[in-house]
PDB file of N, CA and C in Angstrom:
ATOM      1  N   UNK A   1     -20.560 180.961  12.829  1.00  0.00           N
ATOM      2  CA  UNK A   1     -19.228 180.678  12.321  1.00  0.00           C
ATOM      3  C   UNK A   1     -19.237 179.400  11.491  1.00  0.00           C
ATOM      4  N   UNK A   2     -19.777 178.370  12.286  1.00  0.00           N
ATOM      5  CA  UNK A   2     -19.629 176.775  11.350  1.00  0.00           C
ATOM      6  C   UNK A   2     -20.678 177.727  10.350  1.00  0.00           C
ATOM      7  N   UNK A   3     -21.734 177.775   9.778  1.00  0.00           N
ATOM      8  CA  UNK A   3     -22.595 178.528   8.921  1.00  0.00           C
ATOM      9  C   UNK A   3     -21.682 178.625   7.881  1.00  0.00           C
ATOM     10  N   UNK A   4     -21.140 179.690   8.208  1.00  0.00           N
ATOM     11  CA  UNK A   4     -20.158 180.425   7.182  1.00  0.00           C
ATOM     12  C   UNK A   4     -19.277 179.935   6.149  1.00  0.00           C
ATOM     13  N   UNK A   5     -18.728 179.415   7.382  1.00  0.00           N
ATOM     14  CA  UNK A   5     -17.711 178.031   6.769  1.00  0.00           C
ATOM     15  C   UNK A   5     -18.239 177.135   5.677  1.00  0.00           C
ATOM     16  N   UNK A   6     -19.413 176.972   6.149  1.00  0.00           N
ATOM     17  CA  UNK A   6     -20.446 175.905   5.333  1.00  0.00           C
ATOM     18  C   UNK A   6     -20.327 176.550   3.556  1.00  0.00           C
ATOM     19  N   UNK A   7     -20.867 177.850   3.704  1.00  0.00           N
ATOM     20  CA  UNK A   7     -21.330 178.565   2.490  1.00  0.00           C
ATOM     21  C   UNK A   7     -19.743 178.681   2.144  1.00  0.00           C
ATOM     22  N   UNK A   8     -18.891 178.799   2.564  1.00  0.00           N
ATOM     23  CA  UNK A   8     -17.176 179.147   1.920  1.00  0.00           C
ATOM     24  C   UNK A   8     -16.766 177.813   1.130  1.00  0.00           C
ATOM     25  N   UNK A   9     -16.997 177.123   1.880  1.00  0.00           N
ATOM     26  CA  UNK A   9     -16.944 175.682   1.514  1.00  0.00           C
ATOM     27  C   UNK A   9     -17.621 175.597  -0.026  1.00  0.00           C
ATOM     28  N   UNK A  10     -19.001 175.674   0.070  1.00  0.00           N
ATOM     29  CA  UNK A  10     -19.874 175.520  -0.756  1.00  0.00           C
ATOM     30  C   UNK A  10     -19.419 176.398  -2.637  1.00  0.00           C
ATOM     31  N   UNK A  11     -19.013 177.688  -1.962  1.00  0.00           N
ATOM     32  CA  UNK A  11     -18.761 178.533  -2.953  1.00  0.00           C
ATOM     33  C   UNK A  11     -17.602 178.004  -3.710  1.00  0.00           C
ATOM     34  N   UNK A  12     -16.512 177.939  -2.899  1.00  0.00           N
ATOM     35  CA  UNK A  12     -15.212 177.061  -3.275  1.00  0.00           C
ATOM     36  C   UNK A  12     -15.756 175.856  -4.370  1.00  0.00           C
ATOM     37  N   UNK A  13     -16.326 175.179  -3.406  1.00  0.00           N
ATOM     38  CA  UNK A  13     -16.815 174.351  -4.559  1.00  0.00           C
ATOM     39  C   UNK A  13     -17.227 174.222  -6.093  1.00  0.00           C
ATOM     40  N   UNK A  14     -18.282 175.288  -6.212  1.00  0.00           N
ATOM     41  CA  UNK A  14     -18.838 175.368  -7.513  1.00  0.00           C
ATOM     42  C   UNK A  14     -17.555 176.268  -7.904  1.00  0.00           C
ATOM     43  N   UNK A  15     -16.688 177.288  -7.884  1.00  0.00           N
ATOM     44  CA  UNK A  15     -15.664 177.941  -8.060  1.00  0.00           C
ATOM     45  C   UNK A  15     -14.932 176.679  -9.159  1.00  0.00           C
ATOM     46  N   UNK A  16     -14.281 175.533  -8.186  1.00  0.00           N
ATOM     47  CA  UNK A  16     -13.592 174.931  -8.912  1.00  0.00           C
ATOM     48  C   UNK A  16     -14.526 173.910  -9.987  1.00  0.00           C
ATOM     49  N   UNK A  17     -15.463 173.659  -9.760  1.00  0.00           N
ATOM     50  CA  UNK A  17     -16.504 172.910 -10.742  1.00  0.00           C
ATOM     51  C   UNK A  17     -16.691 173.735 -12.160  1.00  0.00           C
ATOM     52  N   UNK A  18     -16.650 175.080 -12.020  1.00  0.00           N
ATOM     53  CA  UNK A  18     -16.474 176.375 -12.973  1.00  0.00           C
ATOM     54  C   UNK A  18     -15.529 176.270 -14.120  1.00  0.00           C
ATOM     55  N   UNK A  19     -14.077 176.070 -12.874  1.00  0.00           N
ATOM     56  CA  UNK A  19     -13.177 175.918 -13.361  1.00  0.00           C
ATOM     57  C   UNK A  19     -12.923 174.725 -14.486  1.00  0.00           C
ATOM     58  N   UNK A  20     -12.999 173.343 -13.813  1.00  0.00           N
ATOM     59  CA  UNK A  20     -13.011 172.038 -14.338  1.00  0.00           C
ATOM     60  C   UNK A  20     -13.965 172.119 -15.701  1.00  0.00           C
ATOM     61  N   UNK A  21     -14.844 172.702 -15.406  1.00  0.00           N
ATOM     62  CA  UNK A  21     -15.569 173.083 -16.944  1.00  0.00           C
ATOM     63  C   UNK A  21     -15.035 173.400 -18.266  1.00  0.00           C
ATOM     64  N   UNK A  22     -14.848 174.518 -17.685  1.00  0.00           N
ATOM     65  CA  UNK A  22     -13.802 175.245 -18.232  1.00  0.00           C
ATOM     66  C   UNK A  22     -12.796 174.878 -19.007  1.00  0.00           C
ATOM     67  N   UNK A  23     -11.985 173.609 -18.554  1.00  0.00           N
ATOM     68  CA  UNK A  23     -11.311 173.469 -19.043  1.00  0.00           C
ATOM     69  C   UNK A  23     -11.403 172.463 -19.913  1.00  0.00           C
ATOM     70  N   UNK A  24     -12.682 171.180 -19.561  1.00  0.00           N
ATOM     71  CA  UNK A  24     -13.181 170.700 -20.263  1.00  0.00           C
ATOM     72  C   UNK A  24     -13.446 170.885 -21.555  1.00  0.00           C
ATOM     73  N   UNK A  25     -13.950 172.263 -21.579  1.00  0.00           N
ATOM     74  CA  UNK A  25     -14.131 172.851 -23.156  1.00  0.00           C
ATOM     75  C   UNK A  25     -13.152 173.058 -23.716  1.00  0.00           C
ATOM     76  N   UNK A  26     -12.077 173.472 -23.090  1.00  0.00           N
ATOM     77  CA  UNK A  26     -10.960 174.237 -24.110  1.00  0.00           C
ATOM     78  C   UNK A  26     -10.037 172.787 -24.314  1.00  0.00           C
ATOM     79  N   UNK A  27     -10.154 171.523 -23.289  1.00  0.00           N
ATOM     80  CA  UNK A  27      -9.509 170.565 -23.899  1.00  0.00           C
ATOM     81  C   UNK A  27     -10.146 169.971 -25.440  1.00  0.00           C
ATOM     82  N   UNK A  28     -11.405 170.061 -25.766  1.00  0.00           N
ATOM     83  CA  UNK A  28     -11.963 170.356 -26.454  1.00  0.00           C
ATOM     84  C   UNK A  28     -11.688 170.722 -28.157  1.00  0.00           C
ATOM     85  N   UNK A  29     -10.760 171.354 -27.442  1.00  0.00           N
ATOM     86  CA  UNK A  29     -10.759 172.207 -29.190  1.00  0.00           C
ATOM     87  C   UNK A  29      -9.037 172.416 -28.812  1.00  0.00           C
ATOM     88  N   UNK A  30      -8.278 171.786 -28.032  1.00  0.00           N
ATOM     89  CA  UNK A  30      -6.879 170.633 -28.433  1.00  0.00           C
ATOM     90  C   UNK A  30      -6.326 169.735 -28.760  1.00  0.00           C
ATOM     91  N   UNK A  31      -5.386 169.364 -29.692  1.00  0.00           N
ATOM     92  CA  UNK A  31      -5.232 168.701 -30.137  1.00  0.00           C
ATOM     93  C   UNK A  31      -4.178 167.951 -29.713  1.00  0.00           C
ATOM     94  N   UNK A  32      -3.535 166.531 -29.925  1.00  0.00           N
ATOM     95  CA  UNK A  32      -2.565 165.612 -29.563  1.00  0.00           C
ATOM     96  C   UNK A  32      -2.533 164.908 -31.147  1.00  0.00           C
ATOM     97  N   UNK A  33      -1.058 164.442 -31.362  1.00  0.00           N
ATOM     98  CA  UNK A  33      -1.197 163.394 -32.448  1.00  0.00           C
ATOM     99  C   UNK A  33      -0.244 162.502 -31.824  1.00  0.00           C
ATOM    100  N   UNK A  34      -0.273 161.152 -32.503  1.00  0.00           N
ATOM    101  CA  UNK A  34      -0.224 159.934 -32.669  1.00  0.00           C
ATOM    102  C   UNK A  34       0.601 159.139 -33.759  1.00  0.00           C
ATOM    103  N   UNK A  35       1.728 158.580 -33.996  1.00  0.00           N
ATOM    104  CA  UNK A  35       1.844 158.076 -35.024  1.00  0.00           C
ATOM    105  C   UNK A  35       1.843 156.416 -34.849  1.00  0.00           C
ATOM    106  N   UNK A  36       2.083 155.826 -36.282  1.00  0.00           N
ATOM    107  CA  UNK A  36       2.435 154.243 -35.875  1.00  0.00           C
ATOM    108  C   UNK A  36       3.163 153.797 -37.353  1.00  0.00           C
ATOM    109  N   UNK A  37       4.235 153.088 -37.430  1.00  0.00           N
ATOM    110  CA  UNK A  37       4.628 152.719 -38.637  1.00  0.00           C
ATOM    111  C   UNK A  37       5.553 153.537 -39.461  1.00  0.00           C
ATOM    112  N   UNK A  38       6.394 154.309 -38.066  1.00  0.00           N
ATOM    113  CA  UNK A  38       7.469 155.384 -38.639  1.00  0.00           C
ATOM    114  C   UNK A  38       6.982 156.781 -39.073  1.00  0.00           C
ATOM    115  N   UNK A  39       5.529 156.628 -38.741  1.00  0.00           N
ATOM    116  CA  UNK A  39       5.028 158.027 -39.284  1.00  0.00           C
ATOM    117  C   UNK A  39       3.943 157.763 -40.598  1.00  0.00           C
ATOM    118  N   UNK A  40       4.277 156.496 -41.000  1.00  0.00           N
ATOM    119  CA  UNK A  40       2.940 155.931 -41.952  1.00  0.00           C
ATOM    120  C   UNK A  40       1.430 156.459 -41.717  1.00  0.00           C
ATOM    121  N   UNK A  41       1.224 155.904 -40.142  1.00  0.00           N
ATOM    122  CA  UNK A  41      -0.777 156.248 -39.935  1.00  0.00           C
ATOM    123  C   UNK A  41      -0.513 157.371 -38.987  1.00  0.00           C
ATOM    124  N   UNK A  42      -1.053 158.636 -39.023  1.00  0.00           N
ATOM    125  CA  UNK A  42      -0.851 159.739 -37.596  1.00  0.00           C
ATOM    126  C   UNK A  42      -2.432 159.800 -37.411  1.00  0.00           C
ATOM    127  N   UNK A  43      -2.750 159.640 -36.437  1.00  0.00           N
ATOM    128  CA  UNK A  43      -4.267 160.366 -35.569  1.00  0.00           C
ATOM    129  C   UNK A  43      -4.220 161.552 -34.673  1.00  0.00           C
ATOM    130  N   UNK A  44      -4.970 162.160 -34.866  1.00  0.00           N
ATOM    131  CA  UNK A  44      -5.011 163.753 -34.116  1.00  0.00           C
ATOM    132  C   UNK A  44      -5.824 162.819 -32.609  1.00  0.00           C
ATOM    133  N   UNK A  45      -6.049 163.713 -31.786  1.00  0.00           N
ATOM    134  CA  UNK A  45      -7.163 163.507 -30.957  1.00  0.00           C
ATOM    135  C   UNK A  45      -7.439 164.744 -30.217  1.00  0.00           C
ATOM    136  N   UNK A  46      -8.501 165.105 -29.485  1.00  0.00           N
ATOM    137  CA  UNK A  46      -8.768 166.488 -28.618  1.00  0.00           C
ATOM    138  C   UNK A  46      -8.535 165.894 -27.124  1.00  0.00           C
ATOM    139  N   UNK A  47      -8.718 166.905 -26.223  1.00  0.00           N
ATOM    140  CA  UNK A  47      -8.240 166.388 -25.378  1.00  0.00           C
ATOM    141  C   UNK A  47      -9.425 165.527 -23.975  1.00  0.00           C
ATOM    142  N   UNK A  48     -10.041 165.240 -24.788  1.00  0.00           N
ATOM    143  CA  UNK A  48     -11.314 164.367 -24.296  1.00  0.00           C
ATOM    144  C   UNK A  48     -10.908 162.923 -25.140  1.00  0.00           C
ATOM    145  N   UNK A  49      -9.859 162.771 -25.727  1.00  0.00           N
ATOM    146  CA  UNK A  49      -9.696 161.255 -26.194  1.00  0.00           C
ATOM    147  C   UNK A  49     -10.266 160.673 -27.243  1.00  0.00           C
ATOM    148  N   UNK A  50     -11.015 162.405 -27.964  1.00  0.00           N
ATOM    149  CA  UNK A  50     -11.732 161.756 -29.482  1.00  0.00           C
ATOM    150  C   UNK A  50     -11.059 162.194 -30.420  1.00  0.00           C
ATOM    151  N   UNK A  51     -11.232 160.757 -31.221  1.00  0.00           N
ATOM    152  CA  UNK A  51     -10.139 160.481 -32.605  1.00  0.00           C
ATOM    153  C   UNK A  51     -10.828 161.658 -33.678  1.00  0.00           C
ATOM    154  N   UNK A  52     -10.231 162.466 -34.048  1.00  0.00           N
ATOM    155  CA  UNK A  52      -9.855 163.951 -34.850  1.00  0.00           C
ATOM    156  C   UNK A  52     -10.340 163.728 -36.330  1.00  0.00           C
ATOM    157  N   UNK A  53      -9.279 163.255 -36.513  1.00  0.00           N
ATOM    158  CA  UNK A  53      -8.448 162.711 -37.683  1.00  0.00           C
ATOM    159  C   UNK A  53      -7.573 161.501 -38.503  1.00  0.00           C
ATOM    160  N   UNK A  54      -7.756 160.687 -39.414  1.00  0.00           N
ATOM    161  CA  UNK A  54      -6.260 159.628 -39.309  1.00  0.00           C
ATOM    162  C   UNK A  54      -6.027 159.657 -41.127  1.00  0.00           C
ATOM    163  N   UNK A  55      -4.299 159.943 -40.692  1.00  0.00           N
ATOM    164  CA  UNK A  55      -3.910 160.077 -42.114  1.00  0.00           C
ATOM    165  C   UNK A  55      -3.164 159.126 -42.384  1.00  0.00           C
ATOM    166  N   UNK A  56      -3.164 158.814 -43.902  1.00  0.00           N
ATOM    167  CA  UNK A  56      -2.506 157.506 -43.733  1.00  0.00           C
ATOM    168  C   UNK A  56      -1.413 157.557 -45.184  1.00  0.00           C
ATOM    169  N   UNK A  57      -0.595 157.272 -44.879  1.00  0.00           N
ATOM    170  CA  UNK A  57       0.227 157.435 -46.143  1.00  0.00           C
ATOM    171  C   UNK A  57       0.140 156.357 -47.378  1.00  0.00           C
ATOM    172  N   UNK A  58      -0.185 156.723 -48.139  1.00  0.00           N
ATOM    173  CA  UNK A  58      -0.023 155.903 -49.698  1.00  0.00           C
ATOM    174  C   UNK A  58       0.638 154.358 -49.188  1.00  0.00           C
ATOM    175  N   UNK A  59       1.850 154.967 -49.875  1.00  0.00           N
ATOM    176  CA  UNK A  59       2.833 153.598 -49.616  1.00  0.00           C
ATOM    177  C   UNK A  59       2.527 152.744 -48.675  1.00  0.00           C
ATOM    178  N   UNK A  60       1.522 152.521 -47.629  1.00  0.00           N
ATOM    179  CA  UNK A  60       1.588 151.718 -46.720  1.00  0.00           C
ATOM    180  C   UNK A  60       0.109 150.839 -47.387  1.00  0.00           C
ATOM    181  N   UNK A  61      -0.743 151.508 -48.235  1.00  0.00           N
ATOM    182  CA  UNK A  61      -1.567 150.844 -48.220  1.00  0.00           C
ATOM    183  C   UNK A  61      -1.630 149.651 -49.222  1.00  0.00           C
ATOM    184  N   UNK A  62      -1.546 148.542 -48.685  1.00  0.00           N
ATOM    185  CA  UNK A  62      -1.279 147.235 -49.767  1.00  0.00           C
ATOM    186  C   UNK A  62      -2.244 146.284 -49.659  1.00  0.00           C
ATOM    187  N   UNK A  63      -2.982 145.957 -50.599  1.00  0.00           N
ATOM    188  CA  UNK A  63      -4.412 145.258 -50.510  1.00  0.00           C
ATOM    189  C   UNK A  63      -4.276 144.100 -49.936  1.00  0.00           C
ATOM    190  N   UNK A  64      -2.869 143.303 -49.958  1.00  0.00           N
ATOM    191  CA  UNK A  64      -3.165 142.145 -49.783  1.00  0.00           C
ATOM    192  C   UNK A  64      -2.415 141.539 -48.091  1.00  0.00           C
ATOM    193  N   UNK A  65      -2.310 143.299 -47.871  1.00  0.00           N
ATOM    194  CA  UNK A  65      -1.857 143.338 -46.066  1.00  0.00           C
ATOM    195  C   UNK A  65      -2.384 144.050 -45.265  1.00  0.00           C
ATOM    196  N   UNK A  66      -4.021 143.982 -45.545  1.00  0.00           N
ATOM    197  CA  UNK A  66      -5.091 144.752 -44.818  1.00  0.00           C
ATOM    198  C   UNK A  66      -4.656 144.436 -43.390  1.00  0.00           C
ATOM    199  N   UNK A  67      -4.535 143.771 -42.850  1.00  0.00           N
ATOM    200  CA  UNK A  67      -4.165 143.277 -41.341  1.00  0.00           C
ATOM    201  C   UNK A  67      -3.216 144.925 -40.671  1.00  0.00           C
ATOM    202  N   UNK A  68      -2.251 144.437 -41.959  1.00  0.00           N
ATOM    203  CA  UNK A  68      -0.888 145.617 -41.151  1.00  0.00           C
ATOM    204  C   UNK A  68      -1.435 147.049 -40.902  1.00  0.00           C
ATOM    205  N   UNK A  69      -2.326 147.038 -42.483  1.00  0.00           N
ATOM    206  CA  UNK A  69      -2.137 148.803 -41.892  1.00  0.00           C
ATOM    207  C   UNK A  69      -4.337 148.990 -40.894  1.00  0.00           C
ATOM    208  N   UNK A  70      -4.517 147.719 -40.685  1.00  0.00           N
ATOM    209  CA  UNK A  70      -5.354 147.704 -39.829  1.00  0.00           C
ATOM    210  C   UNK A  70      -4.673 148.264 -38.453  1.00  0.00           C
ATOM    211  N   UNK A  71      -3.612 146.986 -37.886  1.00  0.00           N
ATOM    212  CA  UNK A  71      -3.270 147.277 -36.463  1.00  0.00           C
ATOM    213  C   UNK A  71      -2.602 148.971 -36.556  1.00  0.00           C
ATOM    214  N   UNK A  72      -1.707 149.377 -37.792  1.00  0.00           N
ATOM    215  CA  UNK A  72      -1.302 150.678 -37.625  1.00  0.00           C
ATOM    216  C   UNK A  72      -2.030 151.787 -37.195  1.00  0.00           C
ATOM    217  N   UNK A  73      -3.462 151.845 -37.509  1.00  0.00           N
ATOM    218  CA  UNK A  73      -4.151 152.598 -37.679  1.00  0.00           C
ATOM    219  C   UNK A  73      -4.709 152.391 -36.226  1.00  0.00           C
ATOM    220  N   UNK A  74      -5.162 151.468 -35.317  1.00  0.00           N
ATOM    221  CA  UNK A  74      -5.848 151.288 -34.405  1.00  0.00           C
ATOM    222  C   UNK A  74      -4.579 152.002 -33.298  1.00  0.00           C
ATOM    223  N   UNK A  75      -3.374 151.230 -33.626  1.00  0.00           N
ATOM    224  CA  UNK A  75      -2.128 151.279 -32.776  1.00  0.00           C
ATOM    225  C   UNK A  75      -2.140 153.384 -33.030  1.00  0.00           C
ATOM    226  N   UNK A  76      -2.266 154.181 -33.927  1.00  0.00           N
ATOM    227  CA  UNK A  76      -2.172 155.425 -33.867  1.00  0.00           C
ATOM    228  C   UNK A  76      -3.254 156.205 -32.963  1.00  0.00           C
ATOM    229  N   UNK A  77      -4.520 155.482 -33.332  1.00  0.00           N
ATOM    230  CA  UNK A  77      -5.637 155.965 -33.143  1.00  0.00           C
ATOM    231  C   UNK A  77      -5.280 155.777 -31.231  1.00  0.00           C
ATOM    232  N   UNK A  78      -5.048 154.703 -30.754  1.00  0.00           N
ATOM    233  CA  UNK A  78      -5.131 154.126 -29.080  1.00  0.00           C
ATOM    234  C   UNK A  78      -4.463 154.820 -28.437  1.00  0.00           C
ATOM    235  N   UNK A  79      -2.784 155.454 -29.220  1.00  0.00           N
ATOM    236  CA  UNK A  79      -2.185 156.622 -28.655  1.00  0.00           C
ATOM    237  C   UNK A  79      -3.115 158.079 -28.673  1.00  0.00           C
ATOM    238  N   UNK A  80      -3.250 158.302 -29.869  1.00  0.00           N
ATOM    239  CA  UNK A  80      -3.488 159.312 -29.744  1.00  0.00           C
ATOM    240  C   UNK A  80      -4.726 159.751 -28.601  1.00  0.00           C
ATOM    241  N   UNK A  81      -5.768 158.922 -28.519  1.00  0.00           N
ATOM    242  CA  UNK A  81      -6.578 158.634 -27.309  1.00  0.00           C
ATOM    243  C   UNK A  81      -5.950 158.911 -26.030  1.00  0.00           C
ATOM    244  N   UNK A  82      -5.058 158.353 -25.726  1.00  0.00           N
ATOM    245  CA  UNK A  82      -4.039 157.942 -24.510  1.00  0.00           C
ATOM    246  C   UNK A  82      -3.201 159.718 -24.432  1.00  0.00           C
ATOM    247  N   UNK A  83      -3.124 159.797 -25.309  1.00  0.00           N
ATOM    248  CA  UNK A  83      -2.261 161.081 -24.630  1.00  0.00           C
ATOM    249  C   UNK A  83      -3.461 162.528 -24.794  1.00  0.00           C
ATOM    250  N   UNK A  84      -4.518 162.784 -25.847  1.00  0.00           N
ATOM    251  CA  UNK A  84      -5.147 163.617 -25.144  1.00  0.00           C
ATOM    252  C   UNK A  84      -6.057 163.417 -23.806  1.00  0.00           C
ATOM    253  N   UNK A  85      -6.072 161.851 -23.399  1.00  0.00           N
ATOM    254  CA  UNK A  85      -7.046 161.519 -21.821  1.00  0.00           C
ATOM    255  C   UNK A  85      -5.775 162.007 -21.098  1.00  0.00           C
ATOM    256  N   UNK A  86      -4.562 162.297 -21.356  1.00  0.00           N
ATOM    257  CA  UNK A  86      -3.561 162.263 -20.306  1.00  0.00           C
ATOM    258  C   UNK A  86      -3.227 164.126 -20.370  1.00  0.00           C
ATOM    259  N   UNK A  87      -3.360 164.724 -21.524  1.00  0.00           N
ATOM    260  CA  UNK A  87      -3.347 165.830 -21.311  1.00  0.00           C
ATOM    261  C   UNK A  87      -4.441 166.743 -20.325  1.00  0.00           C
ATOM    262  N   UNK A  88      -5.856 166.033 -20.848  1.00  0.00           N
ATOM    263  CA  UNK A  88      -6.718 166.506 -19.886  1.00  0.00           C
ATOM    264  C   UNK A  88      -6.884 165.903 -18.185  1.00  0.00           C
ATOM    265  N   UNK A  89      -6.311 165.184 -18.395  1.00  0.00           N
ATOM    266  CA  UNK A  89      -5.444 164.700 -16.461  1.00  0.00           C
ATOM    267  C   UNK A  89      -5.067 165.160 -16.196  1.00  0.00           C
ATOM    268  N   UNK A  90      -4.021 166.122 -16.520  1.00  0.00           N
ATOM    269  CA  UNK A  90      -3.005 166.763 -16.108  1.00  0.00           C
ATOM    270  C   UNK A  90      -3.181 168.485 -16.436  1.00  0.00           C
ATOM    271  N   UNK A  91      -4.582 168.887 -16.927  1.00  0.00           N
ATOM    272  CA  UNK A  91      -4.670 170.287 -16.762  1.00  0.00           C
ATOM    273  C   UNK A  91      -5.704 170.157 -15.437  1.00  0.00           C
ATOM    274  N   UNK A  92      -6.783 169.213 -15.236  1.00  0.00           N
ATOM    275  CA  UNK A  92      -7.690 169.095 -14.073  1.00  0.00           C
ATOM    276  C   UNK A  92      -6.887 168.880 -12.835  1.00  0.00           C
ATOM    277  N   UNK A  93      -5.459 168.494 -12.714  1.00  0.00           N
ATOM    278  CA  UNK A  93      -5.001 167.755 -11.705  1.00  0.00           C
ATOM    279  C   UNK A  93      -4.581 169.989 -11.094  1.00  0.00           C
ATOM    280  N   UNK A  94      -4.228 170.714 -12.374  1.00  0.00           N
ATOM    281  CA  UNK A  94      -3.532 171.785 -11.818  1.00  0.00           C
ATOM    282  C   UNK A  94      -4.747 172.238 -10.935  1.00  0.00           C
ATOM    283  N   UNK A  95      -6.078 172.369 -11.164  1.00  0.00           N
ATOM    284  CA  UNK A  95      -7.172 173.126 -10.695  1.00  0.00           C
ATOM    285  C   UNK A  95      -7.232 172.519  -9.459  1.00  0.00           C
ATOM    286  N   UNK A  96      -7.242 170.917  -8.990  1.00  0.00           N
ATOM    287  CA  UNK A  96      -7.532 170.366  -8.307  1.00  0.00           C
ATOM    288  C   UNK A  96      -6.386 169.784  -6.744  1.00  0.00           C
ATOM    289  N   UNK A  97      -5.383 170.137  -7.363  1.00  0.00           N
ATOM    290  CA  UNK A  97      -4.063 170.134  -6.391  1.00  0.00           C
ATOM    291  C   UNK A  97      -4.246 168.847  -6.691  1.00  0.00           C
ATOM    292  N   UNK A  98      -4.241 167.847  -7.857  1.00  0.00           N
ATOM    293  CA  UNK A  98      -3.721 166.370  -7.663  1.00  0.00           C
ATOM    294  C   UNK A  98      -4.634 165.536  -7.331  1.00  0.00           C
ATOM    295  N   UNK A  99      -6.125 166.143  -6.534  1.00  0.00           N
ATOM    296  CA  UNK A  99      -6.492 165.256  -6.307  1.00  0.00           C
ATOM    297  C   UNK A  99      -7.811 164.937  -7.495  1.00  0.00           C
ATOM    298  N   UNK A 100      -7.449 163.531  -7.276  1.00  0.00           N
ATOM    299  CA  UNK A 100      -8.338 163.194  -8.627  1.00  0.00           C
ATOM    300  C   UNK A 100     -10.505 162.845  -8.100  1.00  0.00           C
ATOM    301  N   UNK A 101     -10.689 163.211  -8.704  1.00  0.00           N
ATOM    302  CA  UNK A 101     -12.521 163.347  -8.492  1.00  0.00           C
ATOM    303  C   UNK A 101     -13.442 162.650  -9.898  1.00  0.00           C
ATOM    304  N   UNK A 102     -14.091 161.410  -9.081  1.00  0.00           N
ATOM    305  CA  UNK A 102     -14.507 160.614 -10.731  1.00  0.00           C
ATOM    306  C   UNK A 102     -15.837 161.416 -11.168  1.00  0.00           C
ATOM    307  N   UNK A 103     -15.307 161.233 -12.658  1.00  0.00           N
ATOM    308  CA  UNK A 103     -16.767 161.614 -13.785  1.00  0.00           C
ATOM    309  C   UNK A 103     -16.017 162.894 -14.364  1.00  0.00           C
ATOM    310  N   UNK A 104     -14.514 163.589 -13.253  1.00  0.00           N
ATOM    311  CA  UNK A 104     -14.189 164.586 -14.092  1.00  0.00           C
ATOM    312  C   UNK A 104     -12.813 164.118 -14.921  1.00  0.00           C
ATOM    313  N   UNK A 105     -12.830 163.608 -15.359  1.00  0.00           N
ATOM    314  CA  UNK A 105     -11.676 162.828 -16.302  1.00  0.00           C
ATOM    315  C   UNK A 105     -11.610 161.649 -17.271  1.00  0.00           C
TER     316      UNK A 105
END
């Protein structure tokens, strides 16, 4: 009986490790965007927290205020980071009932 249990246990396990994979990939190839500056700089991101894309609108770019549309661009890019690490939190949390497990997030 404990035996059994052991291997149920075990199976369960890799089951949801399957799963968490799984979803790993498909966060993957989702997207989140980001803006900063009213919509001036937008960054995409997937849902592993890597920066996509960053578009940046004309009008903002002014040679002699590299600073501004520096922080805009970082400030788009840090969201957009921030919310696909938070999308993929929150599809692992469904597989996992909440509970959180490090190295998968």
């Amino acid at each position: 009986m404990f035996k059994g249990g052991i291997a149920n246990l075990m199976k369960q396990a890799r089951q949801m490790q399957d799963r968490m994979q799984k979803i790993q990939e498909e966060m993957a190839a989702r997207r989140v965007e980001a803006s900063a500056g009213g919509g001036m700089v937008t960054a995409s991101a997937n849902g592993q927290g890597e920066i996509l894309s960053v578009k940046i609108e004309k009008q903002v770019v002014d040679p002699n205020d590299v600073e501004m549309l520096e922080d805009l661009v970082r400030a788009a890019c840090n969201e957009a980071a921030r919310k696909g690490r938070e999308m993929m939190a929150e599809e692992m949390k469904k597989v996992t009932g909440g509970i959180s497990i490090p190295g998968m997030m």
